[in-house]
C-alpha atoms as a PDB file:
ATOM      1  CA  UNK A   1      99.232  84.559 137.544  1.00  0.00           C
ATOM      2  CA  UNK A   2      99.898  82.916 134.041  1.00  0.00           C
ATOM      3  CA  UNK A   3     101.129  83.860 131.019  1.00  0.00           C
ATOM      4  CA  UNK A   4      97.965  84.795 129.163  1.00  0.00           C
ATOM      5  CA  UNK A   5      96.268  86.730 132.245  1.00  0.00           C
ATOM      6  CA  UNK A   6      99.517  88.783 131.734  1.00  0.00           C
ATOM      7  CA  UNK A   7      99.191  89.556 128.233  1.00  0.00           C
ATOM      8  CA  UNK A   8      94.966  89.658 128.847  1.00  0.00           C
ATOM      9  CA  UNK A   9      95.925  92.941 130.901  1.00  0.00           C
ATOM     10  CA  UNK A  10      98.998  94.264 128.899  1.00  0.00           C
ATOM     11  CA  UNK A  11      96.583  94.010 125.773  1.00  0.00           C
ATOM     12  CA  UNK A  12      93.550  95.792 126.637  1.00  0.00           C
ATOM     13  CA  UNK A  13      93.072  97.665 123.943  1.00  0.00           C
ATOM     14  CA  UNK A  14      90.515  98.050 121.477  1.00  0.00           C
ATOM     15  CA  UNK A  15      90.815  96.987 117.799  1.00  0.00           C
ATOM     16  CA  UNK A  16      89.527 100.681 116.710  1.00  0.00           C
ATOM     17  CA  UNK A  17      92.366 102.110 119.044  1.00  0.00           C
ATOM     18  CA  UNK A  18      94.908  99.987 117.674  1.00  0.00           C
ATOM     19  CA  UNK A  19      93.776 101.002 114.088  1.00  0.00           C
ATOM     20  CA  UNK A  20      93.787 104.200 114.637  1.00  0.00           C
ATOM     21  CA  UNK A  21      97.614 104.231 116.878  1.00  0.00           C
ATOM     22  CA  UNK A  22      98.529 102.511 113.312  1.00  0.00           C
ATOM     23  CA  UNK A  23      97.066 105.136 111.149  1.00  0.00           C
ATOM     24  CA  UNK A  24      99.200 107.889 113.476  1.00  0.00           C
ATOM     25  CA  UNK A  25     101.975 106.225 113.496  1.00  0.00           C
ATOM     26  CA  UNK A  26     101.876 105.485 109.806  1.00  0.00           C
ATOM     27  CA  UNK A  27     101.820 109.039 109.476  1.00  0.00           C
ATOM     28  CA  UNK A  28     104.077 110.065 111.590  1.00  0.00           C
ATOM     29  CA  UNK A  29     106.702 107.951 109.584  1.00  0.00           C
ATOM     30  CA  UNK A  30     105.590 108.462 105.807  1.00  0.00           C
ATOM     31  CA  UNK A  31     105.525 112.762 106.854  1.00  0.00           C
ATOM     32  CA  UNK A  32     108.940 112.440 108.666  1.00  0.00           C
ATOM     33  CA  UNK A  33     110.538 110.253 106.064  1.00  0.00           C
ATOM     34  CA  UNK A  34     108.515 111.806 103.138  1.00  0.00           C
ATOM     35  CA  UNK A  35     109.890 115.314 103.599  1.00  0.00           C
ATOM     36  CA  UNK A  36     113.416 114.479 104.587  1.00  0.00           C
ATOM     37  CA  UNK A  37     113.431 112.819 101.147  1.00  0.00           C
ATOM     38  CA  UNK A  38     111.945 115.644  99.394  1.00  0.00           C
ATOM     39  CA  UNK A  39     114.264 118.056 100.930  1.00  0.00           C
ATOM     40  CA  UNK A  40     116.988 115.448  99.661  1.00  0.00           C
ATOM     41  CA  UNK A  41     116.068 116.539  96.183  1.00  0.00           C
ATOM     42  CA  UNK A  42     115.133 120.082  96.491  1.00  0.00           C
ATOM     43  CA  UNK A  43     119.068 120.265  97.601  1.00  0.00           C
ATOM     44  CA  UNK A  44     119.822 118.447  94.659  1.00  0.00           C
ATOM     45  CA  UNK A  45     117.348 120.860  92.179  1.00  0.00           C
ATOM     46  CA  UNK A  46     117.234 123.844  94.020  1.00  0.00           C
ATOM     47  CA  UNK A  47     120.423 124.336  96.907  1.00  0.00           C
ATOM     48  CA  UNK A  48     117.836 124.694  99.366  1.00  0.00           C
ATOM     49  CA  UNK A  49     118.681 123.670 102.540  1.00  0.00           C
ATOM     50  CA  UNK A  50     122.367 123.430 102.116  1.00  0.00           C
ATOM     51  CA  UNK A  51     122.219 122.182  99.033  1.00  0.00           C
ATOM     52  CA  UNK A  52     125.058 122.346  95.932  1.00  0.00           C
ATOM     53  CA  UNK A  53     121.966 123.186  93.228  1.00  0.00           C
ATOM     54  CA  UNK A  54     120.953 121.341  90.460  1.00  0.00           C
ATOM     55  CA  UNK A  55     124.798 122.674  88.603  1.00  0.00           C
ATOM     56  CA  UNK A  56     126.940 121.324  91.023  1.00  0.00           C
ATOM     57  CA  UNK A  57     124.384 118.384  91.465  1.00  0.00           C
ATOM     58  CA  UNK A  58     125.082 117.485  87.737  1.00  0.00           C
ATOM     59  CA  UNK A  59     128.368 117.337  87.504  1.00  0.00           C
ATOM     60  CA  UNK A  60     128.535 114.920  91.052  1.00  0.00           C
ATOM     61  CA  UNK A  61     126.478 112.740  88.871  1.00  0.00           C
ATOM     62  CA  UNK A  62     129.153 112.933  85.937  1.00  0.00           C
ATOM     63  CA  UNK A  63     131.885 112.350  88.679  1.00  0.00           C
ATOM     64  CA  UNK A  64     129.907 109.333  89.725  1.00  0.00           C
ATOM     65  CA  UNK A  65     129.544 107.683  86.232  1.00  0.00           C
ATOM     66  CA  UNK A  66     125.604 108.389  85.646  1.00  0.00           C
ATOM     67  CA  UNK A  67     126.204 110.417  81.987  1.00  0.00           C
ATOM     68  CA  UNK A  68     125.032 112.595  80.622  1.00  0.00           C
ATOM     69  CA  UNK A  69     124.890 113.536  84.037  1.00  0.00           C
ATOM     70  CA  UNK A  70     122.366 116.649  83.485  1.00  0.00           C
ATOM     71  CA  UNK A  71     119.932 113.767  82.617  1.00  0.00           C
ATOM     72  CA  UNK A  72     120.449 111.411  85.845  1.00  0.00           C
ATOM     73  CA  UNK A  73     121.100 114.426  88.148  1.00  0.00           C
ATOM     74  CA  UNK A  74     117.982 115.967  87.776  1.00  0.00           C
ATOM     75  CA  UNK A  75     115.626 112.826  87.467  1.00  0.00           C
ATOM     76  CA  UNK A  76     117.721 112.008  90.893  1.00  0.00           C
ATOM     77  CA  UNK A  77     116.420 115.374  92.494  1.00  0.00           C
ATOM     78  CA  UNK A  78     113.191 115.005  90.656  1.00  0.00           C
ATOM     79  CA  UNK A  79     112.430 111.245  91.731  1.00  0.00           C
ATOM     80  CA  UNK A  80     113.428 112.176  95.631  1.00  0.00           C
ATOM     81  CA  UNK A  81     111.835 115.595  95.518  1.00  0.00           C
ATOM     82  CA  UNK A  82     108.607 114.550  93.946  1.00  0.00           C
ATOM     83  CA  UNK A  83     108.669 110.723  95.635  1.00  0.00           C
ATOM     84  CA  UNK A  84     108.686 112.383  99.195  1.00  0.00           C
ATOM     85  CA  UNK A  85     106.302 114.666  99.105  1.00  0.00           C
ATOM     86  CA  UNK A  86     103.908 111.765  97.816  1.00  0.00           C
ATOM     87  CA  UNK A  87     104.823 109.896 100.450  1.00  0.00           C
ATOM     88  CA  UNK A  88     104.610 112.688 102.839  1.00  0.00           C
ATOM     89  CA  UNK A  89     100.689 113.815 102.011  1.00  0.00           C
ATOM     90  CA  UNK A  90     100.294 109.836 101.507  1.00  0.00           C
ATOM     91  CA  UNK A  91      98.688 110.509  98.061  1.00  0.00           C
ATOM     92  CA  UNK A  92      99.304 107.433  94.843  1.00  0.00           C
ATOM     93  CA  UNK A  93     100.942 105.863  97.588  1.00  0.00           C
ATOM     94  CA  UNK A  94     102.340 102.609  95.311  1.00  0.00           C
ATOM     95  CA  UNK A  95     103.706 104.797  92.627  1.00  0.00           C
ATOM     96  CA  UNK A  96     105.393 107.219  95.428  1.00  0.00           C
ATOM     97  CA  UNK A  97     106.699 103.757  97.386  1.00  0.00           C
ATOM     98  CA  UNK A  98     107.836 102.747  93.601  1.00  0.00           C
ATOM     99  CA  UNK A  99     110.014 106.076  93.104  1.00  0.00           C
ATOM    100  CA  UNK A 100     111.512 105.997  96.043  1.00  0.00           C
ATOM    101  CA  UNK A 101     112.327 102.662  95.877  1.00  0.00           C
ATOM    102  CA  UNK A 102     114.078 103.021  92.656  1.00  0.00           C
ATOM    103  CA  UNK A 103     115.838 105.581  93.787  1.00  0.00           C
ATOM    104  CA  UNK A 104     117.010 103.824  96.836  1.00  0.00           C
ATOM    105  CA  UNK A 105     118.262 100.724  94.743  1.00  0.00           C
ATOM    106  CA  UNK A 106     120.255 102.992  92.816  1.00  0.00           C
ATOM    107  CA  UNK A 107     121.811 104.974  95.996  1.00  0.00           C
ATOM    108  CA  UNK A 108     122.915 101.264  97.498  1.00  0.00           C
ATOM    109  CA  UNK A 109     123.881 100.402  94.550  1.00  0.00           C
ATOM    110  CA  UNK A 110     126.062 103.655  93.756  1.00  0.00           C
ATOM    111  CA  UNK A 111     127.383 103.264  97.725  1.00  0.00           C
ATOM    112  CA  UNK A 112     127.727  99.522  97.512  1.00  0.00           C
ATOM    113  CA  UNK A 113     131.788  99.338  97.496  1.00  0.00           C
ATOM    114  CA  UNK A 114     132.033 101.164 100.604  1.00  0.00           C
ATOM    115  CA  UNK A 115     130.635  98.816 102.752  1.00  0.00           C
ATOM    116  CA  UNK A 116     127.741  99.336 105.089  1.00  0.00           C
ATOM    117  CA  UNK A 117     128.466 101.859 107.622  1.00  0.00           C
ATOM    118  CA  UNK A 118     129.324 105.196 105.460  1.00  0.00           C
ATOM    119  CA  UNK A 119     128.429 103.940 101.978  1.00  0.00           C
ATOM    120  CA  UNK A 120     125.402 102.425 101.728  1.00  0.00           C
ATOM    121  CA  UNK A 121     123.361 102.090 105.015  1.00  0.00           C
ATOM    122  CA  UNK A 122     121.641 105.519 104.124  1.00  0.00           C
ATOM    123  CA  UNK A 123     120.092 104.272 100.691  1.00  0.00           C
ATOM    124  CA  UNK A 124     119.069 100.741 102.581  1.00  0.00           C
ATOM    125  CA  UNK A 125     117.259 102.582 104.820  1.00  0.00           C
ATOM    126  CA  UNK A 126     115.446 104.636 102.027  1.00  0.00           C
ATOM    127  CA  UNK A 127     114.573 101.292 100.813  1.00  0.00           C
ATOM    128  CA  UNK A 128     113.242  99.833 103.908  1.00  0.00           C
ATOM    129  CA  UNK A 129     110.785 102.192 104.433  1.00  0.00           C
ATOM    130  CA  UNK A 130     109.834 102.707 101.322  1.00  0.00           C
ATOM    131  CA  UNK A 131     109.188  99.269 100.686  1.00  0.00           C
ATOM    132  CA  UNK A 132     107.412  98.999 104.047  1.00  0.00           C
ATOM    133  CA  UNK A 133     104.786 101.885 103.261  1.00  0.00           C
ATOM    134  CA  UNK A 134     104.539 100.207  99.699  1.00  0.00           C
ATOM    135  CA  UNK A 135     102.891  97.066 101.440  1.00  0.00           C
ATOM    136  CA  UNK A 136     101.146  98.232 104.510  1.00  0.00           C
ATOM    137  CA  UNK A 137      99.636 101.451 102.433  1.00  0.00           C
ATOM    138  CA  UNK A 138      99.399 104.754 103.565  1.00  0.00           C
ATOM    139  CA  UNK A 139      96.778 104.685 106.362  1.00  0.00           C
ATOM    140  CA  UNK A 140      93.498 106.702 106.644  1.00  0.00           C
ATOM    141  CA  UNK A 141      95.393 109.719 107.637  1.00  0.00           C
ATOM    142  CA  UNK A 142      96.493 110.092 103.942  1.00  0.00           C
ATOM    143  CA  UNK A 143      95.524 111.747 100.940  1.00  0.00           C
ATOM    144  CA  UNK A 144      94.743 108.134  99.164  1.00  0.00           C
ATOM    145  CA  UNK A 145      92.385 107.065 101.964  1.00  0.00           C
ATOM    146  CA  UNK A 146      88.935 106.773 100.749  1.00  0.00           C
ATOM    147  CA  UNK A 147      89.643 107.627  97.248  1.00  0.00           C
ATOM    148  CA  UNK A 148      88.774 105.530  94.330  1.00  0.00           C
ATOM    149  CA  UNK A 149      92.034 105.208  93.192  1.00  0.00           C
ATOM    150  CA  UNK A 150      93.748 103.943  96.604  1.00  0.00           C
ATOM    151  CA  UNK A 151      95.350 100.443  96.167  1.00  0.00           C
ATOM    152  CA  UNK A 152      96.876  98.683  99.099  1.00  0.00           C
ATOM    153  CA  UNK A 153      97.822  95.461 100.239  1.00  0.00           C
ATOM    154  CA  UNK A 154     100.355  92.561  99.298  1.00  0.00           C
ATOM    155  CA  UNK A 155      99.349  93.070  95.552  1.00  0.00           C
ATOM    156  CA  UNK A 156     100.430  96.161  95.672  1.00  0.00           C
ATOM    157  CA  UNK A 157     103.485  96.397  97.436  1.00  0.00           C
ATOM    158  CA  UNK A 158     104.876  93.411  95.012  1.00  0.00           C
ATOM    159  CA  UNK A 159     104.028  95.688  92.319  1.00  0.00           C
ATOM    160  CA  UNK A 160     105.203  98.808  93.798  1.00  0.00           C
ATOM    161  CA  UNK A 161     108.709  96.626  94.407  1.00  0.00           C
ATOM    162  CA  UNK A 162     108.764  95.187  91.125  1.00  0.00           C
ATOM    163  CA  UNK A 163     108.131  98.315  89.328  1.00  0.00           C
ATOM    164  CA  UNK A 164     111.111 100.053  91.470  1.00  0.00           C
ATOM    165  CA  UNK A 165     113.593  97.558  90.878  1.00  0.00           C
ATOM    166  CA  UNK A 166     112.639  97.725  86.836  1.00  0.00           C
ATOM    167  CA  UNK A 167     113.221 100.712  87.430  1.00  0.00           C
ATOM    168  CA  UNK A 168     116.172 100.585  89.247  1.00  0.00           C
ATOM    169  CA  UNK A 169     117.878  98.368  86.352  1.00  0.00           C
ATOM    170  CA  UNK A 170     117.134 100.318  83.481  1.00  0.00           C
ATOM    171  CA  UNK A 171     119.080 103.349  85.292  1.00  0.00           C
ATOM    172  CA  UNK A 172     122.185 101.201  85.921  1.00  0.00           C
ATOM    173  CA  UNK A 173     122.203 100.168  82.852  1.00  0.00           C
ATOM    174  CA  UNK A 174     121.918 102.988  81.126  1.00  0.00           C
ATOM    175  CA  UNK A 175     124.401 103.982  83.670  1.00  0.00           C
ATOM    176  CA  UNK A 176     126.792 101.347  82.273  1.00  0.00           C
ATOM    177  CA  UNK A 177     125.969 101.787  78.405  1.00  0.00           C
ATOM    178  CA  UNK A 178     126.215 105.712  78.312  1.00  0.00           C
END
């Protein structure tokens, strides 16, 4: 047996089936990931689900050096709240990938100094798979899919990236001017 009659027999599926195990799993990941996020900020804007509230919220950001921190708090909450559950329902998928992005950037960035593990693995993550669902797109199990509006592909996820990291590096600078 050779090489290629192995992978003949380990690959025998269609090009439909693979599309659509794609499509599920893309899914799977943007609802998963999507909501967590979202549930992120409604901590930070609401104290649901353990959550401080947008008060307590506020004042971390103060602690943290992002002033006024009212401001930066509550875009925080705001950008993950409203970021995920774009991402979850798959809907303006390369603005959602964008927000989340930014958002990320800024969480590495804010847990930067204490190393990987416990400081800023979390945000890196964010960023991973937000940048990954900026460039492969949403899937046809999405709210954008078939819509006159949906944009995918390279294009897009370089301007989805480019737009978060803008982003990204206005806040910190703000953060450093205010």
């Amino acid at each position: 047996m050779t090489a290629a009659t192995t992978l003949d027999r380990a690959d025998n599926t269609t090009i439909p089936d693979r599309t659509t195990s794609t499509d599920i799993g893309l899914l799977i990941l943007r609802v998963t990931f999507g909501l967590l996020f979202a549930a992120h900020g409604a901590q930070k804007l609401f104290g649901w689900f353990g959550g401080d509230g947008l008060a307590a919220n506020n004042a971390g950001f103060e602690k943290m050096g992002f002033h006024p921190g009212s401001v930066f708090g509550t875009l925080a909450g705001l950008s993950e709240l409203v970021g995920g559950l774009l991402l979850a329902f798959g809907a303006f998928t390369p603005l959602a990938a964008a927000v989340v992005l930014g958002t990320a950037i800024v969480i590495v960035h804010t847990g930067f100094g204490k190393g990987l593990l416990g400081g800023y693995e979390l945000g890196l993550l964010f960023a991973v798979v937000a940048a990954a669902v900026a460039f492969t797109g949403p899937g046809r199990l999405s709210v954008d899919s078939g819509r006159p509006w949906a944009r995918t592909g390279p294009a897009w996820g370089a301007i989805s990236v480019a737009l978060a990291v803008a982003a990204a590096v206005v806040t910190l600078i703000f953060k450093a001017v205010l």
